[in-house]
Protein backbone atom coordinates (compact mmCIF):
# COMPACT_ATOMS: atom_id res chain seq x y z
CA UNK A 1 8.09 -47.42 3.64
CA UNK A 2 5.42 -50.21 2.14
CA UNK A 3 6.59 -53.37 1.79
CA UNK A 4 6.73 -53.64 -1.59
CA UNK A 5 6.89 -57.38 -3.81
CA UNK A 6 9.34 -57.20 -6.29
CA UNK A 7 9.39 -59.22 -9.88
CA UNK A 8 12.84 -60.79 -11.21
CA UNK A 9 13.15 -63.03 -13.89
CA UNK A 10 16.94 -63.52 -13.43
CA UNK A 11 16.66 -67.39 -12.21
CA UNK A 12 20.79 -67.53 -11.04
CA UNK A 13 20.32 -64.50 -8.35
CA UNK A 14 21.32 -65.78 -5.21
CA UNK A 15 17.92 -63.68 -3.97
CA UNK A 16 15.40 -65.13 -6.78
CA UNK A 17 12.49 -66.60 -4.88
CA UNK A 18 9.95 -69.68 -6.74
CA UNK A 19 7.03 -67.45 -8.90
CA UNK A 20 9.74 -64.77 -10.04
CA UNK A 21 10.05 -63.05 -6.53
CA UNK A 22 13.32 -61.26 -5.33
CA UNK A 23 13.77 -61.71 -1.77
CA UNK A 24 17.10 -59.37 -1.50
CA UNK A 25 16.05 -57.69 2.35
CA UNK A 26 17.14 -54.11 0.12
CA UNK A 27 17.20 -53.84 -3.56
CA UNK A 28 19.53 -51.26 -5.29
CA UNK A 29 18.60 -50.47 -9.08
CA UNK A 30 20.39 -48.43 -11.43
CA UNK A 31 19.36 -46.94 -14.93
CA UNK A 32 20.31 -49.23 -17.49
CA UNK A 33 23.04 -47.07 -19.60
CA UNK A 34 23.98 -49.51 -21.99
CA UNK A 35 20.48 -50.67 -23.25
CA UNK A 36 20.27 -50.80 -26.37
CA UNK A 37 16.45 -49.65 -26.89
CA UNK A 38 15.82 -46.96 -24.69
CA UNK A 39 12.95 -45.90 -26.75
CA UNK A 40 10.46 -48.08 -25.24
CA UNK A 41 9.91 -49.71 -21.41
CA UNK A 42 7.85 -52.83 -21.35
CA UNK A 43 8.04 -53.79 -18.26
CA UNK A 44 4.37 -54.00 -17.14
CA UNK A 45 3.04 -55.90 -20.77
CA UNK A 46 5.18 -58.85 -19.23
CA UNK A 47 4.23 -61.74 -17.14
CA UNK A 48 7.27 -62.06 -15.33
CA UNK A 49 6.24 -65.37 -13.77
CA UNK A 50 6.57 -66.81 -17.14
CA UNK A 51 10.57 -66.04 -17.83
CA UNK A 52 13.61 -66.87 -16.76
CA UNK A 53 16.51 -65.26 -18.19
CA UNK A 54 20.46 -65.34 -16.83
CA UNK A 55 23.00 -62.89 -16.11
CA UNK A 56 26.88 -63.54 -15.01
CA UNK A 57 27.00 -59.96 -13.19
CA UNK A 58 25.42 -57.33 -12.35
CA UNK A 59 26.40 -55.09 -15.05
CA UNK A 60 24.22 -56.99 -17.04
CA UNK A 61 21.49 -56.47 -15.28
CA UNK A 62 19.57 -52.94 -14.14
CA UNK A 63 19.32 -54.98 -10.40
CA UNK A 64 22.84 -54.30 -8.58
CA UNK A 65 21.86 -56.17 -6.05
CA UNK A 66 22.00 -59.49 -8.54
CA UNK A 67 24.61 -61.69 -6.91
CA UNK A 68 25.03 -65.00 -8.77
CA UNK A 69 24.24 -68.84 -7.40
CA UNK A 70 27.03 -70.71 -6.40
């Protein structure tokens, strides 16, 4: 399997790396069920280097790796 660099703008992960990075050693993603557009998928029209968002679980993120900061 390539190694493979992988984008997150969730800032609280315990995994989130400086310059957006995730640095999880194995990443488990899920659809996102309870998106509310599914009619469109941006994800590669955004500099994720640039954001920082938060989350207080997993469930609201797609990531289910995402384990918060303490």
């Amino acid at each position: 399997m390539p190694n493979v660099e992988v984008n997150c703008t969730v800032s609280n992960c315990y995994f989130h790396r400086k310059g957006n990075i995730c640095g999880a050693e194995k990443i488990l993603i899920d659809t996102d069920s309870d998106s509310k557009d599914k009619s469109s998928e941006f994800a590669s029209e955004v500099d994720f280097r640039e954001i920082e968002e938060r989350a207080k679980s997993s469930e609201e993120t797609c990531c289910k790796t995402f384990r918060p900061k303490k």
